[in-house]
N, C-alpha and C. Protein backbone atom coordinates (compact mmCIF):
# COMPACT_ATOMS: atom_id res chain seq x y z
N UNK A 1 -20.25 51.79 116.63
CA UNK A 1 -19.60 52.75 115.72
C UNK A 1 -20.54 53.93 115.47
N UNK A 2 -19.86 55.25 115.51
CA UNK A 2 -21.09 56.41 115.55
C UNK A 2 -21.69 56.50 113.99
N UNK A 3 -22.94 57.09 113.66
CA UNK A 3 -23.65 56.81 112.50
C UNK A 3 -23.76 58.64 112.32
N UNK A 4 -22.86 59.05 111.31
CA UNK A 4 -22.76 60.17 110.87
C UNK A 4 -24.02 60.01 110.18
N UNK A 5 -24.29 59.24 109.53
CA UNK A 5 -25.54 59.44 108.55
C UNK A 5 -26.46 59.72 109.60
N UNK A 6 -26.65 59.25 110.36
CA UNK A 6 -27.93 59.67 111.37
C UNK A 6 -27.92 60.61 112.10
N UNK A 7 -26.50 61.11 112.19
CA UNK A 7 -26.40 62.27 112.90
C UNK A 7 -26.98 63.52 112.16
N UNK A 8 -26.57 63.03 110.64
CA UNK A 8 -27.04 64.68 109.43
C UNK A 8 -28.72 64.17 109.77
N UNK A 9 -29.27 62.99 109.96
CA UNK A 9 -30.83 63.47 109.69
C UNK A 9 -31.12 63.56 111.38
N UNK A 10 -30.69 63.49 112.01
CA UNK A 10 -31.01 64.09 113.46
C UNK A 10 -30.67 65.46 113.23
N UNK A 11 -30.57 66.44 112.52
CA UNK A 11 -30.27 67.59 112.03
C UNK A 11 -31.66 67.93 111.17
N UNK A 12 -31.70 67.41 110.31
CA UNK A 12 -32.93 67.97 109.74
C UNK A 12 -33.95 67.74 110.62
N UNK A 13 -34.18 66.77 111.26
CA UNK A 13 -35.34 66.67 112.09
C UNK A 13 -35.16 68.39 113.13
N UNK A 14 -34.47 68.28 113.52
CA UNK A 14 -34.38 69.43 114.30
C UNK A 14 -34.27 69.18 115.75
N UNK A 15 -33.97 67.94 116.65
CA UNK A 15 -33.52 67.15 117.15
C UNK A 15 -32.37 67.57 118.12
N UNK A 16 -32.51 68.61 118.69
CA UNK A 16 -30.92 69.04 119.77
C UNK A 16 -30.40 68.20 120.58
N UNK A 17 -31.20 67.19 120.98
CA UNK A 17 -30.79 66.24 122.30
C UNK A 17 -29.84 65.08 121.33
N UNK A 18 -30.57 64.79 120.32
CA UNK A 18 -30.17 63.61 119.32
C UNK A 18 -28.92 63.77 119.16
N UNK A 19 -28.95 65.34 118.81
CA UNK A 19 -27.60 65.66 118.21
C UNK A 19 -26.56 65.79 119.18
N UNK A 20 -26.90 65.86 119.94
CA UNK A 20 -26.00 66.66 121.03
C UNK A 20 -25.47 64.90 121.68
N UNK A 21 -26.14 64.31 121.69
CA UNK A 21 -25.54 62.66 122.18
C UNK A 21 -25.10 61.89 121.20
N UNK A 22 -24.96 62.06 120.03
CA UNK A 22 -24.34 61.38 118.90
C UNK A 22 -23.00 62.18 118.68
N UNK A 23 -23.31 63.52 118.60
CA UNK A 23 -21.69 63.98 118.67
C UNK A 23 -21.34 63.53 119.94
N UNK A 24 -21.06 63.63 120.74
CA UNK A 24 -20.55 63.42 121.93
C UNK A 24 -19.92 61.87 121.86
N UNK A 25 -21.06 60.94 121.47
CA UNK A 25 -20.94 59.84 120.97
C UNK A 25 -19.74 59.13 119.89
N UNK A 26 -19.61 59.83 119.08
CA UNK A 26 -18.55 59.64 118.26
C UNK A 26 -17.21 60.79 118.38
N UNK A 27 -17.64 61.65 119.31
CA UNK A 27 -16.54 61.90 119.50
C UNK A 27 -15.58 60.84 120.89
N UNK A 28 -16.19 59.91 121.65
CA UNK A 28 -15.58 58.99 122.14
C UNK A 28 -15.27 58.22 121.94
N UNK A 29 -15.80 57.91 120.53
CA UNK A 29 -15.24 56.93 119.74
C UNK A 29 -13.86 57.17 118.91
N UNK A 30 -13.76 58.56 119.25
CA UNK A 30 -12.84 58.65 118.83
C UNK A 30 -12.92 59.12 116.98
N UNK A 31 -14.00 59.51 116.68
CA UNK A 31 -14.26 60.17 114.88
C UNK A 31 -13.43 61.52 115.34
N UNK A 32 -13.32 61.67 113.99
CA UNK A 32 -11.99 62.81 113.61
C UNK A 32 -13.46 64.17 113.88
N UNK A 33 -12.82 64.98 114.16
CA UNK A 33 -14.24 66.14 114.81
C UNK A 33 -14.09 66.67 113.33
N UNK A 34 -13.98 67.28 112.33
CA UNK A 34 -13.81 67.28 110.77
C UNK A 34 -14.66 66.94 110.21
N UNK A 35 -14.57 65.60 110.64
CA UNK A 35 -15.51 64.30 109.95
C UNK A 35 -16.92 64.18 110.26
N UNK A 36 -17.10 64.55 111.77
CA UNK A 36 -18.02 64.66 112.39
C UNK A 36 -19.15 66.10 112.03
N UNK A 37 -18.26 67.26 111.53
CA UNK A 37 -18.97 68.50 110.86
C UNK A 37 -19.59 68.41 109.47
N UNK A 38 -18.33 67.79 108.69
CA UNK A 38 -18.86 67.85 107.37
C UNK A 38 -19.59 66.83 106.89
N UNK A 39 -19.45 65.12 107.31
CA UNK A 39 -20.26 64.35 106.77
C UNK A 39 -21.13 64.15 107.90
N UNK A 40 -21.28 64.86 108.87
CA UNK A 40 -22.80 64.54 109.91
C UNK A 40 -23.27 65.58 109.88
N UNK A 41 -22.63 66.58 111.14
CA UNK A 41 -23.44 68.13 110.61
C UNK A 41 -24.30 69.00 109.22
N UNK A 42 -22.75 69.12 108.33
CA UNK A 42 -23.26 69.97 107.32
C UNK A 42 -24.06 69.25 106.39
N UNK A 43 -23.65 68.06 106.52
CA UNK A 43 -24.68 67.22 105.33
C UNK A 43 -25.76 66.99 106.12
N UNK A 44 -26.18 67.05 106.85
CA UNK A 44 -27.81 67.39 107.27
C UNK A 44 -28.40 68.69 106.54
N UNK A 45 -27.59 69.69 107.23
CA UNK A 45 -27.59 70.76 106.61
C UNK A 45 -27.80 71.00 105.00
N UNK A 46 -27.67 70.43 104.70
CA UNK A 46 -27.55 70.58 102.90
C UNK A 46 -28.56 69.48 102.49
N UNK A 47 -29.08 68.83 103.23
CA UNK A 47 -30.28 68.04 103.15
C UNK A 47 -31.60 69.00 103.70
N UNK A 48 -31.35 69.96 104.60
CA UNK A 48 -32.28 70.67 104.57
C UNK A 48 -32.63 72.24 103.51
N UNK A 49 -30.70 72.51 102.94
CA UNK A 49 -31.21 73.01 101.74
C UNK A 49 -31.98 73.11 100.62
N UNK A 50 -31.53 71.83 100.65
CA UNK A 50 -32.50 71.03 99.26
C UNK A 50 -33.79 71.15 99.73
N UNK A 51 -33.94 70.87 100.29
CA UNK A 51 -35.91 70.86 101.02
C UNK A 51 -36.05 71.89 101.28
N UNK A 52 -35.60 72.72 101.56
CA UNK A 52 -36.48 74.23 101.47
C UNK A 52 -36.61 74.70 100.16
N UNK A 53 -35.34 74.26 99.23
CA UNK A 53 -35.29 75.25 98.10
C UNK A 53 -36.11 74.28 97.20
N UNK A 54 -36.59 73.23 97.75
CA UNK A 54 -38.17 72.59 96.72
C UNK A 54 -38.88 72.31 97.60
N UNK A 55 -39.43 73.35 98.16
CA UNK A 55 -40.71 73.67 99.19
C UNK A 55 -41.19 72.51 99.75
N UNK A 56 -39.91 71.67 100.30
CA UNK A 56 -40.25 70.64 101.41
C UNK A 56 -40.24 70.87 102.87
N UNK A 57 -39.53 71.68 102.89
CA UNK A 57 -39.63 72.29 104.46
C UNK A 57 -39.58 73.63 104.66
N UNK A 58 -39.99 74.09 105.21
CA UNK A 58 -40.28 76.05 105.49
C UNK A 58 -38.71 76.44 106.64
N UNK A 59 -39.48 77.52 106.84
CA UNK A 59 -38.65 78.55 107.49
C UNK A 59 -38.63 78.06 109.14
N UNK A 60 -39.47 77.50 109.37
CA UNK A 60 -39.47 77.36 110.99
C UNK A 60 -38.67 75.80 111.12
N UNK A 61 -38.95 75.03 110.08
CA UNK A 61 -37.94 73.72 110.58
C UNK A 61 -36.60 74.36 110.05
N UNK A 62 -36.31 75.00 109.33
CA UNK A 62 -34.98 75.06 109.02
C UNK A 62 -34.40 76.03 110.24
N UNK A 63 -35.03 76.37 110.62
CA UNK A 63 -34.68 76.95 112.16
C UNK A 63 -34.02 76.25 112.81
N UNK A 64 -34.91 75.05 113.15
CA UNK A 64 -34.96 74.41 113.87
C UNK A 64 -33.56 73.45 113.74
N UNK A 65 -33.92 72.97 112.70
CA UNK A 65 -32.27 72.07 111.71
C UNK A 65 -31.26 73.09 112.10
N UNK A 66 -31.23 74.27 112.05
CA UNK A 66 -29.86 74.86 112.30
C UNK A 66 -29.48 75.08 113.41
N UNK A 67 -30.31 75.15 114.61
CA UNK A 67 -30.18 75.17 116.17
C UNK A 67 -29.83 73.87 116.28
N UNK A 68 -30.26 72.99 115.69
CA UNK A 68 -29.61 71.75 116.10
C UNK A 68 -27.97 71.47 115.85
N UNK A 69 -27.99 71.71 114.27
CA UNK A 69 -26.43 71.74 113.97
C UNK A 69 -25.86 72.99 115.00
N UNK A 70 -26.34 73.76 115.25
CA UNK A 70 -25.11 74.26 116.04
C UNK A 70 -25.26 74.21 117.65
N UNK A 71 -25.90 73.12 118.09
CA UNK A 71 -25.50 72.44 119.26
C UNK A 71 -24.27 71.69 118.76
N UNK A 72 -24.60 71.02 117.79
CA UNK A 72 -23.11 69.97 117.87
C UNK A 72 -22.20 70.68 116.73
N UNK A 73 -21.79 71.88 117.07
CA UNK A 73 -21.01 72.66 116.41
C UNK A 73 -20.45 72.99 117.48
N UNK A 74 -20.91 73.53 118.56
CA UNK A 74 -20.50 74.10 119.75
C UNK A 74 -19.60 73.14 120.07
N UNK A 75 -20.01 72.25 120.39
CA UNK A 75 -19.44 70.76 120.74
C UNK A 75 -17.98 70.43 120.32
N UNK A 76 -18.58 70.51 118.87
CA UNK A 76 -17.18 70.24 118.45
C UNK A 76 -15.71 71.13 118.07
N UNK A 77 -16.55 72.43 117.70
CA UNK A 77 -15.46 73.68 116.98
C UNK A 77 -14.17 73.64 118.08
N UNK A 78 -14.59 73.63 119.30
CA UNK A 78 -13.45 74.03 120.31
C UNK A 78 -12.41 73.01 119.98
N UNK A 79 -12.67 71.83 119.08
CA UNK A 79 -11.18 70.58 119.51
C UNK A 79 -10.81 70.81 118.00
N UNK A 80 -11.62 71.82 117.25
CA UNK A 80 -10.02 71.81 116.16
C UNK A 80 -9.35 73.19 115.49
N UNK A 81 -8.48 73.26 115.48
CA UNK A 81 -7.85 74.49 115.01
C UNK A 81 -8.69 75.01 113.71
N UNK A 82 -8.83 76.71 113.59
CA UNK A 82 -9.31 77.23 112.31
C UNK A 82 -8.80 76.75 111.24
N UNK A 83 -7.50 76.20 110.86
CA UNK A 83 -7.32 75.98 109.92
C UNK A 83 -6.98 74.53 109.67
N UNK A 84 -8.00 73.66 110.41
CA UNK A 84 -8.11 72.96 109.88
C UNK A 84 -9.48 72.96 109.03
N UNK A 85 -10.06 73.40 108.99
CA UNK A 85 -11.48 73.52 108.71
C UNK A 85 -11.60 74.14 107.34
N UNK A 86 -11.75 73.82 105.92
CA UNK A 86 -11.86 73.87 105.17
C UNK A 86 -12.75 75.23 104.82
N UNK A 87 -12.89 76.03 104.23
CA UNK A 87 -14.01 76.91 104.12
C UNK A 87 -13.95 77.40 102.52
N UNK A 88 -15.07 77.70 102.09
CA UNK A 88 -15.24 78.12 100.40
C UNK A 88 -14.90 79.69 100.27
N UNK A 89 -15.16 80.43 101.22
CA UNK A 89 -14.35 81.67 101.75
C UNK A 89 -15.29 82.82 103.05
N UNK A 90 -14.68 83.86 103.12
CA UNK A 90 -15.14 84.69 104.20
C UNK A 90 -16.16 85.60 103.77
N UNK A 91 -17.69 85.30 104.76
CA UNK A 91 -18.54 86.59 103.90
C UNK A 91 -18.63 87.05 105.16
N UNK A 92 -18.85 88.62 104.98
CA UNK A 92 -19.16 89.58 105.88
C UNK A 92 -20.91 90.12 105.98
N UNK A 93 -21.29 89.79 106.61
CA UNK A 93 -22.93 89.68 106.22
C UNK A 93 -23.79 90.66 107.47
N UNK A 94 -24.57 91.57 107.16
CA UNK A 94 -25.80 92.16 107.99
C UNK A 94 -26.38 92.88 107.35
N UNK A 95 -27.43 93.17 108.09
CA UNK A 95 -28.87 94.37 107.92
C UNK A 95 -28.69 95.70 108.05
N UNK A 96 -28.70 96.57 107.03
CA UNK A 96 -27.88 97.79 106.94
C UNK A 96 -28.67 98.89 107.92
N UNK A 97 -27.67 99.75 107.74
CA UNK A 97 -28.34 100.84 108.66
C UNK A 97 -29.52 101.33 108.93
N UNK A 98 -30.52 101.96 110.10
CA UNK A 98 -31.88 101.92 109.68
C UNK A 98 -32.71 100.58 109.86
N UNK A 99 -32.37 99.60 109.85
CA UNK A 99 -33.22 98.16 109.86
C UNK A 99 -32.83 97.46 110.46
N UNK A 100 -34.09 96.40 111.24
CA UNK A 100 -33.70 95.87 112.56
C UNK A 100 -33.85 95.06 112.37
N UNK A 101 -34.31 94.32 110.78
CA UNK A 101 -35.37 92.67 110.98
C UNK A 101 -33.92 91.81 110.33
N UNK A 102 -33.83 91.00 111.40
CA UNK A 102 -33.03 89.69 110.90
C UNK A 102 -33.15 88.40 110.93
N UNK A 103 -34.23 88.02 111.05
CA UNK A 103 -34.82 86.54 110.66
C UNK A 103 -34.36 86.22 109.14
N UNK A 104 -34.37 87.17 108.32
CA UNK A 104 -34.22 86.95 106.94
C UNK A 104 -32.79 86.42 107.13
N UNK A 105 -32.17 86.99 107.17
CA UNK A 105 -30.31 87.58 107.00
C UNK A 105 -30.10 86.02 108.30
N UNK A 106 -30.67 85.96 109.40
CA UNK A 106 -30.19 84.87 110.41
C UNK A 106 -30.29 83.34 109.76
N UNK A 107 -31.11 83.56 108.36
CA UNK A 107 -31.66 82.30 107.78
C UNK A 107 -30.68 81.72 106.36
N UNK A 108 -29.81 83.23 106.22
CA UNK A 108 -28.99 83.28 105.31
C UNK A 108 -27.64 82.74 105.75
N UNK A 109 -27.80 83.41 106.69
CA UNK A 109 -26.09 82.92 107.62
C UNK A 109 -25.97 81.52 108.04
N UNK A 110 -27.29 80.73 108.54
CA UNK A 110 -27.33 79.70 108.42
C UNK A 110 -26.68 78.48 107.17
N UNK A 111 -27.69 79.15 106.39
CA UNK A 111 -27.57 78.33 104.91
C UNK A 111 -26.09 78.38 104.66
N UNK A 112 -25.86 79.32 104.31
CA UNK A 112 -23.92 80.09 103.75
C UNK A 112 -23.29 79.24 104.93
N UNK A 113 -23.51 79.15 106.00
CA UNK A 113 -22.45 78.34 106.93
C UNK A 113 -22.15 77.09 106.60
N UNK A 114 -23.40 76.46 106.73
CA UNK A 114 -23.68 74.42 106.36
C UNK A 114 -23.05 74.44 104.96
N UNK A 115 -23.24 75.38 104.21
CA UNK A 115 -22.37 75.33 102.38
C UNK A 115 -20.77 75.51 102.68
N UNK A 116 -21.10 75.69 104.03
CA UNK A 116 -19.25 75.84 103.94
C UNK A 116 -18.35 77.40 104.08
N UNK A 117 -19.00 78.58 104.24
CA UNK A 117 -18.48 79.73 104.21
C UNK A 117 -18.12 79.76 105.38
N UNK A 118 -17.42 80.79 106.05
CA UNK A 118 -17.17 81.56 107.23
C UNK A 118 -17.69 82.47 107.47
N UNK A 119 -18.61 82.97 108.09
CA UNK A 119 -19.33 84.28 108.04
C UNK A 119 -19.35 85.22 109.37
N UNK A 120 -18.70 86.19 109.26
CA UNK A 120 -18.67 86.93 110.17
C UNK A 120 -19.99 88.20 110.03
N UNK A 121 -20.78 88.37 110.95
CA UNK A 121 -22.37 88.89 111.09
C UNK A 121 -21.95 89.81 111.76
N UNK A 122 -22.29 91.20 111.26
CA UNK A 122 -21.94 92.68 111.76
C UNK A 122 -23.68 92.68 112.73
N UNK A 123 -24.83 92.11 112.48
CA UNK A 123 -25.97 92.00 113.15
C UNK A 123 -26.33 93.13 112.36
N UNK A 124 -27.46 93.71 112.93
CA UNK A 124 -28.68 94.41 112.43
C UNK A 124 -28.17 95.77 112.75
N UNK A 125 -28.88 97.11 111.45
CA UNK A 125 -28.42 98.49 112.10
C UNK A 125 -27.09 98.84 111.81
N UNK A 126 -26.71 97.74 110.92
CA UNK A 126 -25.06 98.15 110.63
C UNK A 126 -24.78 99.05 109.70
N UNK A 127 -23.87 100.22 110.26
CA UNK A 127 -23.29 101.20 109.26
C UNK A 127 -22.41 101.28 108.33
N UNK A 128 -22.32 101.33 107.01
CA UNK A 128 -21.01 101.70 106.40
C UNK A 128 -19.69 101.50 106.72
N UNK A 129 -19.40 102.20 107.71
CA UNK A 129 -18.13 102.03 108.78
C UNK A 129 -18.15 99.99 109.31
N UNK A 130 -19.63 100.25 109.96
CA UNK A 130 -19.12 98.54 110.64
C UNK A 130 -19.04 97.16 109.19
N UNK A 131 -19.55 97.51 108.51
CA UNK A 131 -19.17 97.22 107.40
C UNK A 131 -17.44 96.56 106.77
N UNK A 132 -17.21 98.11 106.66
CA UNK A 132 -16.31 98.28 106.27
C UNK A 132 -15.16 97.19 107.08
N UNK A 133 -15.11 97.74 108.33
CA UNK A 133 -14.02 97.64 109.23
C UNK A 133 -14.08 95.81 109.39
N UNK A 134 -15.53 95.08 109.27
CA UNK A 134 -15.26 93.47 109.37
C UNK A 134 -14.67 93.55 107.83
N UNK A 135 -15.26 93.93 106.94
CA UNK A 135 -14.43 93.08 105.60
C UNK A 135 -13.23 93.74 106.12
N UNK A 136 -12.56 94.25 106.23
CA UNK A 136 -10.82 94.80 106.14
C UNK A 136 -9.79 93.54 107.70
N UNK A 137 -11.20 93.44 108.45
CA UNK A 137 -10.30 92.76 109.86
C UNK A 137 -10.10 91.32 109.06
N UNK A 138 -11.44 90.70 108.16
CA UNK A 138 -11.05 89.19 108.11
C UNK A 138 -10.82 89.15 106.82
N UNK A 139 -10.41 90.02 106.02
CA UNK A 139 -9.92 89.75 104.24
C UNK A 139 -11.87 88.96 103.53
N UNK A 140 -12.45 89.93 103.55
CA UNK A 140 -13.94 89.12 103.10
C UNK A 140 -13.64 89.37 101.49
N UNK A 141 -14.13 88.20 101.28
CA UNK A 141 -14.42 87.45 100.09
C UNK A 141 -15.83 88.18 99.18
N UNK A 142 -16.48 88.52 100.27
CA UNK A 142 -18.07 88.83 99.92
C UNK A 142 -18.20 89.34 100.75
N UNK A 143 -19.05 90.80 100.71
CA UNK A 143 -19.79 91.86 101.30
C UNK A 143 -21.59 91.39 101.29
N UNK A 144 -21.96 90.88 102.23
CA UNK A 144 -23.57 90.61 102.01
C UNK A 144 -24.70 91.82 103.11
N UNK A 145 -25.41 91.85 102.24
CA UNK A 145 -26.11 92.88 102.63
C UNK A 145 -27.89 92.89 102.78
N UNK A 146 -28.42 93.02 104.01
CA UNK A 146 -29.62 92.52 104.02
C UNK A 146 -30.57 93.87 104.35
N UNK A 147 -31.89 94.10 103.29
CA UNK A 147 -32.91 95.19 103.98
C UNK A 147 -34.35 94.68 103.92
N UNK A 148 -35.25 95.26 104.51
CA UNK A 148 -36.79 94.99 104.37
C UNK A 148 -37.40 96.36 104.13
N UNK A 149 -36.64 97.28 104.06
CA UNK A 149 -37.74 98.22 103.96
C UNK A 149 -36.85 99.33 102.38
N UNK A 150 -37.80 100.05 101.92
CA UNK A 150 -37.41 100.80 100.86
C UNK A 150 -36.41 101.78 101.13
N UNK A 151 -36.78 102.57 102.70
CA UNK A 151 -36.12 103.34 103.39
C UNK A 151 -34.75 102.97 103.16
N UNK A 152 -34.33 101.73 103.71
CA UNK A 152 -33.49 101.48 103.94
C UNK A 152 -32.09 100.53 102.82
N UNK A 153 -33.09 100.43 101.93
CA UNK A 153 -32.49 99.97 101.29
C UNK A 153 -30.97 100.82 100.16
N UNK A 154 -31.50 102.04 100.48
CA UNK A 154 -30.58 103.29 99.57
C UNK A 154 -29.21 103.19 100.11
N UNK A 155 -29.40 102.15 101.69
CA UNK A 155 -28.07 102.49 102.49
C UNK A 155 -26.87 101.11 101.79
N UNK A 156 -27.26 100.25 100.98
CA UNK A 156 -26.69 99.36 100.32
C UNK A 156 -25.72 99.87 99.52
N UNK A 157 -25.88 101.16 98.51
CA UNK A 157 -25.02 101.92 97.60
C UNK A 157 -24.08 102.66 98.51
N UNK A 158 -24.66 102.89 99.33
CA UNK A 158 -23.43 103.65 100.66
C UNK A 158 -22.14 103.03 101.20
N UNK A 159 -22.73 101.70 101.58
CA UNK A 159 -22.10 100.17 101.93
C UNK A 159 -20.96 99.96 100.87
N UNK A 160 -21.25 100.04 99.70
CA UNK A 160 -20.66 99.10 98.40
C UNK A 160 -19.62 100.62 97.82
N UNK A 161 -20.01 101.70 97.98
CA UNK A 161 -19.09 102.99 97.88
C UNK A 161 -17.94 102.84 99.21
N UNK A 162 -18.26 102.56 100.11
CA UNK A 162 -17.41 102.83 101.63
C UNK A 162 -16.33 101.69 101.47
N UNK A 163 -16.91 100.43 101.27
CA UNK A 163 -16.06 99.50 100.95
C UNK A 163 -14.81 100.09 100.10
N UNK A 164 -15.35 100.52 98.70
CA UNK A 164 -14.48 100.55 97.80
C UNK A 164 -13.65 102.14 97.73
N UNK A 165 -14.24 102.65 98.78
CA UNK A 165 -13.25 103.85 99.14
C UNK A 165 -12.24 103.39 99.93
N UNK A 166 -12.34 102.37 101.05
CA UNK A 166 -11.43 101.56 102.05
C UNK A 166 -10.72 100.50 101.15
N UNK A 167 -10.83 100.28 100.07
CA UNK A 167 -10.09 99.56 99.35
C UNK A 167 -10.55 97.90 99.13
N UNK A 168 -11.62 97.48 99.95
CA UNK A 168 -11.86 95.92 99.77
C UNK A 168 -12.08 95.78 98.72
N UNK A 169 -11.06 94.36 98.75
CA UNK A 169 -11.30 93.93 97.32
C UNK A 169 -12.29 92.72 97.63
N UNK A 170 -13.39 93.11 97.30
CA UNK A 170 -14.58 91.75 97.70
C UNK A 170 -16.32 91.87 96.39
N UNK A 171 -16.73 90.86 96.74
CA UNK A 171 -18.07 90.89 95.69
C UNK A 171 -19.02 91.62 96.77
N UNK A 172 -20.42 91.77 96.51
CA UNK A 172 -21.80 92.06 96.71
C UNK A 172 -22.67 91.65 96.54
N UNK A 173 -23.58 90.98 97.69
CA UNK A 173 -24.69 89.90 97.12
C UNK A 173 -25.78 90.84 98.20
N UNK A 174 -26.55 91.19 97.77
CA UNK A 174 -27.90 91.51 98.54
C UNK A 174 -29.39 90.69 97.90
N UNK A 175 -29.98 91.21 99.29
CA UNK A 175 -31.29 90.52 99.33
C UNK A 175 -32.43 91.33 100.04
N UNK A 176 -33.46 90.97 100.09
CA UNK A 176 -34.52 91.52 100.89
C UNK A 176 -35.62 91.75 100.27
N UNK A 177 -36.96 92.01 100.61
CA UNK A 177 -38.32 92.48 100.02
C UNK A 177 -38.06 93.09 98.94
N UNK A 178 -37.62 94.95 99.29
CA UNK A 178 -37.95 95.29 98.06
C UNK A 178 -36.77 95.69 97.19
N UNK A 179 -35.83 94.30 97.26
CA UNK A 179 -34.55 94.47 96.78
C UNK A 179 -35.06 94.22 95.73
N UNK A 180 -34.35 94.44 94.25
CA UNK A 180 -34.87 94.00 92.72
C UNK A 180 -33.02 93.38 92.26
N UNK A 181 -33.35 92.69 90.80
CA UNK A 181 -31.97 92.61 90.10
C UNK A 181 -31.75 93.46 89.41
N UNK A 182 -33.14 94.84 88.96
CA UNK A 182 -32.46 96.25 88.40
C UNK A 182 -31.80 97.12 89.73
N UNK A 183 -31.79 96.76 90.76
CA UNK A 183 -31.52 97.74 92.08
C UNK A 183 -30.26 97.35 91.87
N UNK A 184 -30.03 95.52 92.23
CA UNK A 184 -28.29 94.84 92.36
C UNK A 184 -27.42 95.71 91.17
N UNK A 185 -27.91 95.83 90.05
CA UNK A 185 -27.49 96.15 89.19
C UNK A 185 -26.80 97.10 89.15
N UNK A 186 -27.66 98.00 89.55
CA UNK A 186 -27.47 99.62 89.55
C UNK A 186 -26.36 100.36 90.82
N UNK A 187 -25.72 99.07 91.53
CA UNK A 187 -25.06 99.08 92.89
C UNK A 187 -23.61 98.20 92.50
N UNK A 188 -24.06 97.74 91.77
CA UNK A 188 -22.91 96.92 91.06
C UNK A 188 -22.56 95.30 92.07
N UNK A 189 -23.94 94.63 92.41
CA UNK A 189 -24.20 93.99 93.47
C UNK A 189 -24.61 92.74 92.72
N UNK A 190 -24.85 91.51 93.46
CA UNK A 190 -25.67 90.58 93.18
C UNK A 190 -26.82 90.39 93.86
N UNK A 191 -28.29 90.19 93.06
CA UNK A 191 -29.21 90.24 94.07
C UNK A 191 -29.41 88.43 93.85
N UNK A 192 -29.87 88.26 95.67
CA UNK A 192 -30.36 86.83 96.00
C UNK A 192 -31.95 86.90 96.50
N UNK A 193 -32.43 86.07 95.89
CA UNK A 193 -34.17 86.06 95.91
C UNK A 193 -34.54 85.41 96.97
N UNK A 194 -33.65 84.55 97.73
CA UNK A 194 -33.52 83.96 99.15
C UNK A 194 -32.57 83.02 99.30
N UNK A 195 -32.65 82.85 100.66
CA UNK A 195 -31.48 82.00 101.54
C UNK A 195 -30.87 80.96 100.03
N UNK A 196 -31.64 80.18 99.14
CA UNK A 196 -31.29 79.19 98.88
C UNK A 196 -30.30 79.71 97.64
N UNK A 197 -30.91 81.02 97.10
CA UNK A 197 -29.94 81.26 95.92
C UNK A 197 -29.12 82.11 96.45
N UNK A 198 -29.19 82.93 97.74
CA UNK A 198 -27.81 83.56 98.27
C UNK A 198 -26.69 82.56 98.12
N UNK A 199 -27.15 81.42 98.53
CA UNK A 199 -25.75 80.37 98.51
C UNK A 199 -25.36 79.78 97.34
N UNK A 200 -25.82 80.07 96.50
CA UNK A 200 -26.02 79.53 94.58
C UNK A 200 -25.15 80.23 94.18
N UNK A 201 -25.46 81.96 94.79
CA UNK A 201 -24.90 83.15 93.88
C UNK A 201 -23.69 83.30 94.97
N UNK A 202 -23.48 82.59 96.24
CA UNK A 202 -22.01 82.68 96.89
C UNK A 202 -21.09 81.82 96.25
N UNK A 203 -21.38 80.74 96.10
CA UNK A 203 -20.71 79.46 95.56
C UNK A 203 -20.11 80.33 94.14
N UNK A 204 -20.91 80.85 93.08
CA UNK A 204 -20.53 81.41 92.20
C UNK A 204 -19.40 82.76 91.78
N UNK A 205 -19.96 83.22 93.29
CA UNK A 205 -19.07 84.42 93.54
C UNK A 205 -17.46 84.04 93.31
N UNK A 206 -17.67 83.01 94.54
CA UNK A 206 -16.02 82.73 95.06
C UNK A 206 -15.51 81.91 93.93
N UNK A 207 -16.41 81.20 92.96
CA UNK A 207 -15.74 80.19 91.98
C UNK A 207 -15.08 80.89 91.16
């Protein structure tokens, strides 16, 4: 009988082969592929939340934990319809115009996924416009917005104006170095201090 429980900590370990033969594994057994995401996959996943967000594990295993879950994501996404798949809602998430670094924002999308969101990633360098045009294609829930540099960060108020000239009706969660909660403020945004409270202050958003 396949061991979902071992499948979520073949996930935190960071483990691709593990994972990749246990899904496979229970999916010949015949486990509901559902079953196989949320109580094997994501609950690894959310076992490695917790450990980062009380400095049990860093940035490079949670890497690692998430390359794993999405070997056996790959695996499985293709055998079930979108709607079967439960989701807490749609965030639209990248690194605004001007800025190229996305390790931060790739670590966010991670986290927000295993919690259950849908996240569609405009990637790095994104303008106003590309912005805009994912929240309007998938109805986003949340506008997320990632910078590292000061430069670039002015382009967030641009983002959160363009939106609301195009009409989305959605929240604002940013993050980054020299993001502040007087900056979120002043943008009419939520600021996240990292990956672990982006998903604190998503969960909250959509509640």
């Amino acid at each position: 009988m396949a061991d979902l429980n071992q499948l979520g900590e073949f996930v935190v370990d960071g483990n691709e082969e593990a994972v990749q033969n246990a899904v496979n594994k229970a999916l010949e057994e015949k486990v509901d592929p559902v079953s196989i995401i949320n109580d094997g996959l994501l609950a690894g996943m959310n076992i490695v939340g917790e450990e980062f967000k009380n400095g049990e594990m860093y940035v490079p295993e949670v890497l690692m934990a998430a390359r794993a879950m999405n070997v056996g994501m790959d695996i499985v996404k293709p055998l079930i319809a979108d709607t079967d798949m439960p989701t807490l809602g749609t965030i639209v998430i990248g690194t605004v115009k001007g800025d190229l670094h996305d390790i931060g924002k790739n670590l966010v999308v991670m986290m927000l996924e295993s919690a259950g969101f849908k996240i569609v990633d405009v990637g790095v360098d994104a303008s106003p416009e590309d912005f805009v045009a994912a929240a309007v294609d998938n109805n986003a829930d949340i506008v997320a917005m990632s910078a590292m540099l000061t430069t670039t960060m002015q382009m967030m108020d641009k983002v959160v104006a363009a939106c609301k000239d195009a009409g989305v009706d959605a929240q604002y969660l940013i993050g980054g170095a020299p993001v502040s909660t007087i900056f979120s403020e002043k943008i009419g945004a939520v600021y996240a201090a990292d990956a672990s409270a982006a998903v604190e202050n998503a969960k909250e958003l959509v509640g």
